[in-house]
N, C-alpha and C. Protein backbone atom coordinates (compact mmCIF):
# COMPACT_ATOMS: atom_id res chain seq x y z
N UNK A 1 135.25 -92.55 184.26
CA UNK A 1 135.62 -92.17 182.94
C UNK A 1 134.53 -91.26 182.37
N UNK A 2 134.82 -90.21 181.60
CA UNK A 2 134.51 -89.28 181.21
C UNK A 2 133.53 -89.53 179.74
N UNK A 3 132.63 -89.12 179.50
CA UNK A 3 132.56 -89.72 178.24
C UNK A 3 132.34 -88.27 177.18
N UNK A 4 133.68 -88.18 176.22
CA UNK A 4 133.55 -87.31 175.14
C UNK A 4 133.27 -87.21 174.22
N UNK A 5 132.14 -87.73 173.96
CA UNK A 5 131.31 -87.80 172.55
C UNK A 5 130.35 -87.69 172.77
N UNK A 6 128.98 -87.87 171.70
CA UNK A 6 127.89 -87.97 171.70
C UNK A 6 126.75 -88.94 171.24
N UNK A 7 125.61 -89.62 172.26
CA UNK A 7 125.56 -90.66 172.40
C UNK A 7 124.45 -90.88 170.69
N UNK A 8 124.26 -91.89 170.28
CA UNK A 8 123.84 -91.67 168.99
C UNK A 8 122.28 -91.22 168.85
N UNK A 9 121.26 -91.91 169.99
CA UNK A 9 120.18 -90.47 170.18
C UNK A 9 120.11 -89.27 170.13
N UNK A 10 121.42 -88.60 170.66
CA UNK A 10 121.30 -86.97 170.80
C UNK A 10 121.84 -87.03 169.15
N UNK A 11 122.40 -88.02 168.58
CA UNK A 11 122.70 -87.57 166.73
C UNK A 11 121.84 -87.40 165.73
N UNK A 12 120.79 -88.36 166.18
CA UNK A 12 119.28 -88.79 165.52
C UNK A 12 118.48 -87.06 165.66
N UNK A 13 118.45 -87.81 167.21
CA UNK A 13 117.40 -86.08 166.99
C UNK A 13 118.18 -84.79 166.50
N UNK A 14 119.33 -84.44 166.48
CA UNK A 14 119.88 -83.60 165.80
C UNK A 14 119.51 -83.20 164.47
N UNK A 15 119.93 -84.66 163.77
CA UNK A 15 119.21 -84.65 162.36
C UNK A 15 117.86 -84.34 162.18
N UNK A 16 117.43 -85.03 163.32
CA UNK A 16 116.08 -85.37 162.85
C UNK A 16 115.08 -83.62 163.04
N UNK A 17 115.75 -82.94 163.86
CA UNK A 17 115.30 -81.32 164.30
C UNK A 17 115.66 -80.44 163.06
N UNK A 18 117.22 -80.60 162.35
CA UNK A 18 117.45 -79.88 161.47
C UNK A 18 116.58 -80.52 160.22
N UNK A 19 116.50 -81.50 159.88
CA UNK A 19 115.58 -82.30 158.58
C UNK A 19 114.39 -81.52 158.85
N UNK A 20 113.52 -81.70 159.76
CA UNK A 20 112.01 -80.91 160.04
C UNK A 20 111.81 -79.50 159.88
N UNK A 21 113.53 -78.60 160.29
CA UNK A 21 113.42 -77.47 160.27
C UNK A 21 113.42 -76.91 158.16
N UNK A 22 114.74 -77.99 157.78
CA UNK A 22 114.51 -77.38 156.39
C UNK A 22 112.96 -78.42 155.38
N UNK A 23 112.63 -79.12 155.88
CA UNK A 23 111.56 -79.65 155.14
C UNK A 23 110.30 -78.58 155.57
N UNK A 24 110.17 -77.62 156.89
CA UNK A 24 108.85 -76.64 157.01
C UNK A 24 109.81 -75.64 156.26
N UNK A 25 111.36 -75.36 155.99
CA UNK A 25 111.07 -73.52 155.25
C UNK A 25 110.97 -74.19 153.88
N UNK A 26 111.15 -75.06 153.37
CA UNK A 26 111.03 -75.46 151.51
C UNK A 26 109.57 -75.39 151.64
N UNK A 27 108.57 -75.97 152.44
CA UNK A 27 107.08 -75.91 152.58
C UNK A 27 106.62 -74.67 152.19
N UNK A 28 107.70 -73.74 153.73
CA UNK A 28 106.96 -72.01 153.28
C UNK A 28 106.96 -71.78 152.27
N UNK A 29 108.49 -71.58 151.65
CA UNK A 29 109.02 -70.81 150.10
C UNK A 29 107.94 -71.72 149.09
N UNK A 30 107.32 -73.14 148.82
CA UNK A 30 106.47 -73.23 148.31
C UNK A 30 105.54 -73.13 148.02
N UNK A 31 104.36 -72.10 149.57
CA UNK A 31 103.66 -72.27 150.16
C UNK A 31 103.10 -70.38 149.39
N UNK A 32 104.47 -69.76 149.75
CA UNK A 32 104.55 -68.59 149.10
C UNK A 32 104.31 -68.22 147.92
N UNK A 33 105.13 -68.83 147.24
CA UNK A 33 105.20 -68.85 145.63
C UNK A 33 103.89 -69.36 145.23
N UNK A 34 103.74 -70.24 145.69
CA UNK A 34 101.68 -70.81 144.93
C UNK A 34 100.66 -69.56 145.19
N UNK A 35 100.82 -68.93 146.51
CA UNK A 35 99.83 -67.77 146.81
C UNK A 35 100.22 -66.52 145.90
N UNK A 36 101.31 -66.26 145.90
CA UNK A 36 102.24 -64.89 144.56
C UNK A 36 101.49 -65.19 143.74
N UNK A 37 101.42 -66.57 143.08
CA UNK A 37 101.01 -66.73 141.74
C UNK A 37 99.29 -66.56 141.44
N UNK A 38 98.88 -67.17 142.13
CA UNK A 38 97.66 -66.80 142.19
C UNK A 38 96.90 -65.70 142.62
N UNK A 39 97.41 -64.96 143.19
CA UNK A 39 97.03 -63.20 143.02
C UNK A 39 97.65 -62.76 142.52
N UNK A 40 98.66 -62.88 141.81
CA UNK A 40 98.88 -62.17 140.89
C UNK A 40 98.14 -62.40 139.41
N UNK A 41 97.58 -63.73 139.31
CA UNK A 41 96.91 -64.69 137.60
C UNK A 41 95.61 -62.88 138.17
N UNK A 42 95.33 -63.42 139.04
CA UNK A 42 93.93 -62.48 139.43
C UNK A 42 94.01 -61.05 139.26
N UNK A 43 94.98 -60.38 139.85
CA UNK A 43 95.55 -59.16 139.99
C UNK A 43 95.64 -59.12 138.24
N UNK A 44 95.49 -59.74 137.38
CA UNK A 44 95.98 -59.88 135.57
C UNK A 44 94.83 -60.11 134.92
N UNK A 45 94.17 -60.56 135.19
CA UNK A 45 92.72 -60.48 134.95
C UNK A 45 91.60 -59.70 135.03
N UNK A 46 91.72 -58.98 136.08
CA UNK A 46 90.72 -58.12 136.60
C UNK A 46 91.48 -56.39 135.75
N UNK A 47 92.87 -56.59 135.68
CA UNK A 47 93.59 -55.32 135.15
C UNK A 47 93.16 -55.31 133.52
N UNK A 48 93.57 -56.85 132.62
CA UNK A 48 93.19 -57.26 131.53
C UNK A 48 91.65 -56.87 130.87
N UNK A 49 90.65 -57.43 131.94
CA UNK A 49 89.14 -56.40 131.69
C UNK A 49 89.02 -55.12 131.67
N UNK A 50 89.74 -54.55 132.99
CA UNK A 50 89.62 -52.91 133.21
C UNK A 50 90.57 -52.38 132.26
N UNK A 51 90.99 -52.57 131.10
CA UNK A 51 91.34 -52.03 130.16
C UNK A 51 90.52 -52.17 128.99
N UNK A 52 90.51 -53.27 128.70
CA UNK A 52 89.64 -53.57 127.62
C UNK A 52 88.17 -52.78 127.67
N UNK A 53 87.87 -52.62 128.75
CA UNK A 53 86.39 -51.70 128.68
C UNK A 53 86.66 -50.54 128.76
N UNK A 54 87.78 -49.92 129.03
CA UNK A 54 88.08 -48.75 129.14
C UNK A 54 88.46 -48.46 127.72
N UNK A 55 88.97 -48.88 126.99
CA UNK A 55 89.25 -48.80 125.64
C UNK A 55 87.81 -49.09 124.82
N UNK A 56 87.18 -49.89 124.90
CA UNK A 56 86.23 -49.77 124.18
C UNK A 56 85.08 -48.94 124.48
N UNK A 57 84.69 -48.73 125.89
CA UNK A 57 83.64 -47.21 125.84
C UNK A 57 84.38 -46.12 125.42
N UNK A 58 85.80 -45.79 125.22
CA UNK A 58 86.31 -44.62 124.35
C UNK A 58 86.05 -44.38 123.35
N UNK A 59 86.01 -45.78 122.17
CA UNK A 59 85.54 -46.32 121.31
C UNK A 59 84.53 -45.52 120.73
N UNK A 60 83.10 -46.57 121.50
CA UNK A 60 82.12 -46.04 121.75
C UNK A 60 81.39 -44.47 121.52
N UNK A 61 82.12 -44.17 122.48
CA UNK A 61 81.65 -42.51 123.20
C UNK A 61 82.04 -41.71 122.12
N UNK A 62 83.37 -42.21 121.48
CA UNK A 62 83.92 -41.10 120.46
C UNK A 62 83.61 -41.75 118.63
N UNK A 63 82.47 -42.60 118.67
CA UNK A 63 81.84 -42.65 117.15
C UNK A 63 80.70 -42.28 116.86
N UNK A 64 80.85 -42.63 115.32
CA UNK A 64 79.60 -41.88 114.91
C UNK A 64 78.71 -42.89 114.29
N UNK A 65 79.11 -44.39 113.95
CA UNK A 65 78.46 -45.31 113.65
C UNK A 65 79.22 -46.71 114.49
N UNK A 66 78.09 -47.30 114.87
CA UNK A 66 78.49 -48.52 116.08
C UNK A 66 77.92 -50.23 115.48
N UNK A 67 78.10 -50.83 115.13
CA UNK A 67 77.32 -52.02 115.20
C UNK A 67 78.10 -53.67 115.70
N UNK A 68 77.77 -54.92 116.22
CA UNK A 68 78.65 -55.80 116.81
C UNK A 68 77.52 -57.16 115.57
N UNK A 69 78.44 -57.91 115.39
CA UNK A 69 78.42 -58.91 114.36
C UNK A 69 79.12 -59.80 114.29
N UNK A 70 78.43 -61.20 114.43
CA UNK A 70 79.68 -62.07 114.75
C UNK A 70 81.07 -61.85 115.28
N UNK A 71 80.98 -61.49 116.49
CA UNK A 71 82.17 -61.32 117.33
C UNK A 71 83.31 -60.28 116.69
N UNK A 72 82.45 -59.52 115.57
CA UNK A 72 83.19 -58.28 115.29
C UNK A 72 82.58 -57.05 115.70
N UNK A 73 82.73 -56.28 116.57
CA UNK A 73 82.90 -54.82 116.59
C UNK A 73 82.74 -53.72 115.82
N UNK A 74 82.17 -53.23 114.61
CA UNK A 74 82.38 -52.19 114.13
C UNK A 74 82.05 -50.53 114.62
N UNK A 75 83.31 -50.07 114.72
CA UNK A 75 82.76 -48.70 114.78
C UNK A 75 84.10 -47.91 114.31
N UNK A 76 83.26 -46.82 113.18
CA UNK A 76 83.35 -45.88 112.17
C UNK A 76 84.36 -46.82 111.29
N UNK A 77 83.77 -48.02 110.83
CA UNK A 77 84.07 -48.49 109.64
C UNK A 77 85.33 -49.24 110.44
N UNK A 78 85.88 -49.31 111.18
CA UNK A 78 87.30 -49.93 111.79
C UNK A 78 86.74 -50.98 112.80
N UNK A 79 87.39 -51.80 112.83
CA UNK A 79 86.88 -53.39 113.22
C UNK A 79 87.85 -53.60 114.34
N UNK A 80 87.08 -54.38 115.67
CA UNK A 80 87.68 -54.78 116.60
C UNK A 80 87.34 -56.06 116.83
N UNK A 81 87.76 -57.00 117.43
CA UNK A 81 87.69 -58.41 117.44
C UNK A 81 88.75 -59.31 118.19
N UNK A 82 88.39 -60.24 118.56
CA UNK A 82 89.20 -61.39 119.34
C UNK A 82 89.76 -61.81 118.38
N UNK A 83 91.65 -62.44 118.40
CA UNK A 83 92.04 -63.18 117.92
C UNK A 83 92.80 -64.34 118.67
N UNK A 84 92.26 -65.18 119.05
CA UNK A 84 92.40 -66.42 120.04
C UNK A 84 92.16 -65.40 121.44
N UNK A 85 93.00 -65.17 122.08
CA UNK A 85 92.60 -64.50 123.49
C UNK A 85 92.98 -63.06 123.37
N UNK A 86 93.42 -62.12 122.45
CA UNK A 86 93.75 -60.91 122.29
C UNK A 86 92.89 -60.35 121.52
N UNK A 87 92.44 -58.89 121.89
CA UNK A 87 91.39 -57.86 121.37
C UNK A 87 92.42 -57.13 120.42
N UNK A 88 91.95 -57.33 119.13
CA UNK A 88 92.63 -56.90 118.18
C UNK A 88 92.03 -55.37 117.75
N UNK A 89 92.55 -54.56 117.37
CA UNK A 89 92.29 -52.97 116.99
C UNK A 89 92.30 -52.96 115.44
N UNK A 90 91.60 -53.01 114.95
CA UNK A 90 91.81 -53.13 112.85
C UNK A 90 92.76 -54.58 112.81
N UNK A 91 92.42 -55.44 111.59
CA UNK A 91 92.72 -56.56 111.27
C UNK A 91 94.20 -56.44 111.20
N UNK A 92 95.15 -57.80 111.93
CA UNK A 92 96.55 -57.76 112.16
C UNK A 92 96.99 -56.49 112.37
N UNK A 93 96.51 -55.41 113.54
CA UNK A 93 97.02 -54.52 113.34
C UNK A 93 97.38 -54.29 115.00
N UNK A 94 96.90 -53.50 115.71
CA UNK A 94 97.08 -53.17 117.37
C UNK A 94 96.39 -53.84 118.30
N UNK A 95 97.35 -55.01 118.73
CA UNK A 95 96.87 -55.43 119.75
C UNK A 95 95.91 -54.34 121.29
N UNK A 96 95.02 -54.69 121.87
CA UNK A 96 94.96 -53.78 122.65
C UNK A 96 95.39 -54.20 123.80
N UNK A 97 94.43 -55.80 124.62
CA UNK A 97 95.13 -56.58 125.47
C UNK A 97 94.66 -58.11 125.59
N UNK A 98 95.82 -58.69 125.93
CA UNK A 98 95.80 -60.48 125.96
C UNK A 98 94.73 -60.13 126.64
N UNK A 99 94.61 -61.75 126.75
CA UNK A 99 93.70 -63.00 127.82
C UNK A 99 92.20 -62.30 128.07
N UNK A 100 91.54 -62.10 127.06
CA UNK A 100 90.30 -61.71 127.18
C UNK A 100 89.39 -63.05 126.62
N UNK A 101 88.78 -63.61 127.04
CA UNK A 101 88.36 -65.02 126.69
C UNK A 101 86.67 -64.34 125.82
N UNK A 102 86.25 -63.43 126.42
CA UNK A 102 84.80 -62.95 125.33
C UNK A 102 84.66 -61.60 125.60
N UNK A 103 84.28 -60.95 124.41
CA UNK A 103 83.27 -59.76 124.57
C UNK A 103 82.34 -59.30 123.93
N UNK A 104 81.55 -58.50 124.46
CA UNK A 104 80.09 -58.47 123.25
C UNK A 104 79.62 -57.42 123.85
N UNK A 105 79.11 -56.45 122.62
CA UNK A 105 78.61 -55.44 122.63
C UNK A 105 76.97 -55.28 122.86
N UNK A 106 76.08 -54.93 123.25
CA UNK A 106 74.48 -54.91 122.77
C UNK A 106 74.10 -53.44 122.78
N UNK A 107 73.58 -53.46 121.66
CA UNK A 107 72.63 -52.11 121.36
C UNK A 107 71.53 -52.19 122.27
N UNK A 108 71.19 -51.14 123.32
CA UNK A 108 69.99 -51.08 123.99
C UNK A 108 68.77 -50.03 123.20
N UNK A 109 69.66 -49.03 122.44
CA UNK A 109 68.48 -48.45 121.92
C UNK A 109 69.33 -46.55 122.35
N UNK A 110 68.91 -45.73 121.72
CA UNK A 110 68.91 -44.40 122.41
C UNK A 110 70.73 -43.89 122.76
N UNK A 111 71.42 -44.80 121.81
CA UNK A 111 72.75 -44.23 122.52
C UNK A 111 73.24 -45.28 123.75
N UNK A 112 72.48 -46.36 124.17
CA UNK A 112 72.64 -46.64 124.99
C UNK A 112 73.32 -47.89 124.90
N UNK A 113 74.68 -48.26 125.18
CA UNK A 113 75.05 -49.72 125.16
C UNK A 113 75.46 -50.74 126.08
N UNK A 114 75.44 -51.73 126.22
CA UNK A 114 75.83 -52.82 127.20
C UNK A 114 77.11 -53.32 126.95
N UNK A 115 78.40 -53.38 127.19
CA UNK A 115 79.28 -54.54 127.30
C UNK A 115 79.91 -55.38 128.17
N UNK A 116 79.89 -56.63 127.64
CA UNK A 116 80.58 -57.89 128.47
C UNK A 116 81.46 -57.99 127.30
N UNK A 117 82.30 -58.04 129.35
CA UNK A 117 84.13 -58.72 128.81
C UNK A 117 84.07 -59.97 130.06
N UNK A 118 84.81 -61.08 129.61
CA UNK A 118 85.46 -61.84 130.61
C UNK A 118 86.60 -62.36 130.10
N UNK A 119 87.56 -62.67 131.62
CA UNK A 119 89.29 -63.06 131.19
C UNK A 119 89.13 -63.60 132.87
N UNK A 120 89.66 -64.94 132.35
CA UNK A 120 89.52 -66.44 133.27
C UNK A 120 88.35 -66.30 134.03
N UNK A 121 88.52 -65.70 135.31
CA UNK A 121 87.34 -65.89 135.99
C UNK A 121 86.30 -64.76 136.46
N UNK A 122 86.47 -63.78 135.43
CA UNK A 122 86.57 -62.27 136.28
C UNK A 122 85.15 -62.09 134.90
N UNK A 123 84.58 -61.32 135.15
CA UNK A 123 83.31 -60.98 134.26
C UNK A 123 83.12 -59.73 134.65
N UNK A 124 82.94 -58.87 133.79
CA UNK A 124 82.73 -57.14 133.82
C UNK A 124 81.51 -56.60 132.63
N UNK A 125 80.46 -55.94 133.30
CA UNK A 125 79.63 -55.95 132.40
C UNK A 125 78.98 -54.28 132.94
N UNK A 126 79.16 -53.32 131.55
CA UNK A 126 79.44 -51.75 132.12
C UNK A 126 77.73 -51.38 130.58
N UNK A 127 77.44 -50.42 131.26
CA UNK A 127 76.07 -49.70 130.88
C UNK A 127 77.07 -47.97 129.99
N UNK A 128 77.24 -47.91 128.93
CA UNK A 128 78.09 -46.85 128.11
C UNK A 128 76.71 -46.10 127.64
N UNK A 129 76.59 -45.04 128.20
CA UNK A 129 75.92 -43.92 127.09
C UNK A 129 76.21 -42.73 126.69
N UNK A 130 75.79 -42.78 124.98
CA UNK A 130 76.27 -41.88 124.21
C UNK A 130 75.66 -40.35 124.70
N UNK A 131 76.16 -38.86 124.33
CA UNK A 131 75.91 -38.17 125.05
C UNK A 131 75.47 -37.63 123.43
């Protein structure tokens, strides 16, 4: 006698091959998505600074009076400043860009200035002189 079915081991491991196969691709697609996200937080951060300093040595370069004061900015009488994590351009007025966690200006002397920016983990600190 012939036997036309299948014995319930070869059913087990059946399952048990397809279960392993979709429990490693849900792993990948999870595996994926956590790495996307996290170069991209980074890839947002490092873009978030390289603006913000790029905007403010423009700032800079193109005034005629500069001074930094309690986490305000002045230059030519117009005020820049953090408001929770956004670099604000004149009070409630132009955002420039989120998630900047600090920045600070220092007078070195001669035209010459220092600024630090940081946003999460990224720290940028650029030497601006006036010409």
């Amino acid at each position: 006698m012939k036997n036309k079915g299948y014995l319930l081991m070869e059913v087990i491991i059946y399952f048990l091959v397809i279960s392993l196969t979709f429990i490693l691709t849900i792993e990948f697609f999870m595996f994926s998505n956590k790495l996307y996200k996290n170069i991209f937080k980074g890839l947002e951060g490092r873009e978030n600074i390289r603006i913000a300093t790029e905007f403010l040595q423009d700032k800079i370069l193109s005034s005629k009076n500069i001074y930094f004061n309690n986490g305000i900015l002045t230059v030519d009488n117009k005020k820049i400043y953090l408001n929770k994590d956004v670099l604000i351009y004149e009070y409630n007025s132009t955002p420039v860009v989120d998630k900047i966690n600090y920045f600070n200006v220092i007078d070195l002397g001669r035209g010459v200035y220092e600024i630090h920016i940081s946003s999460g983990s990224y720290v940028n600190k650029v030497i601006v002189k006036k010409r």
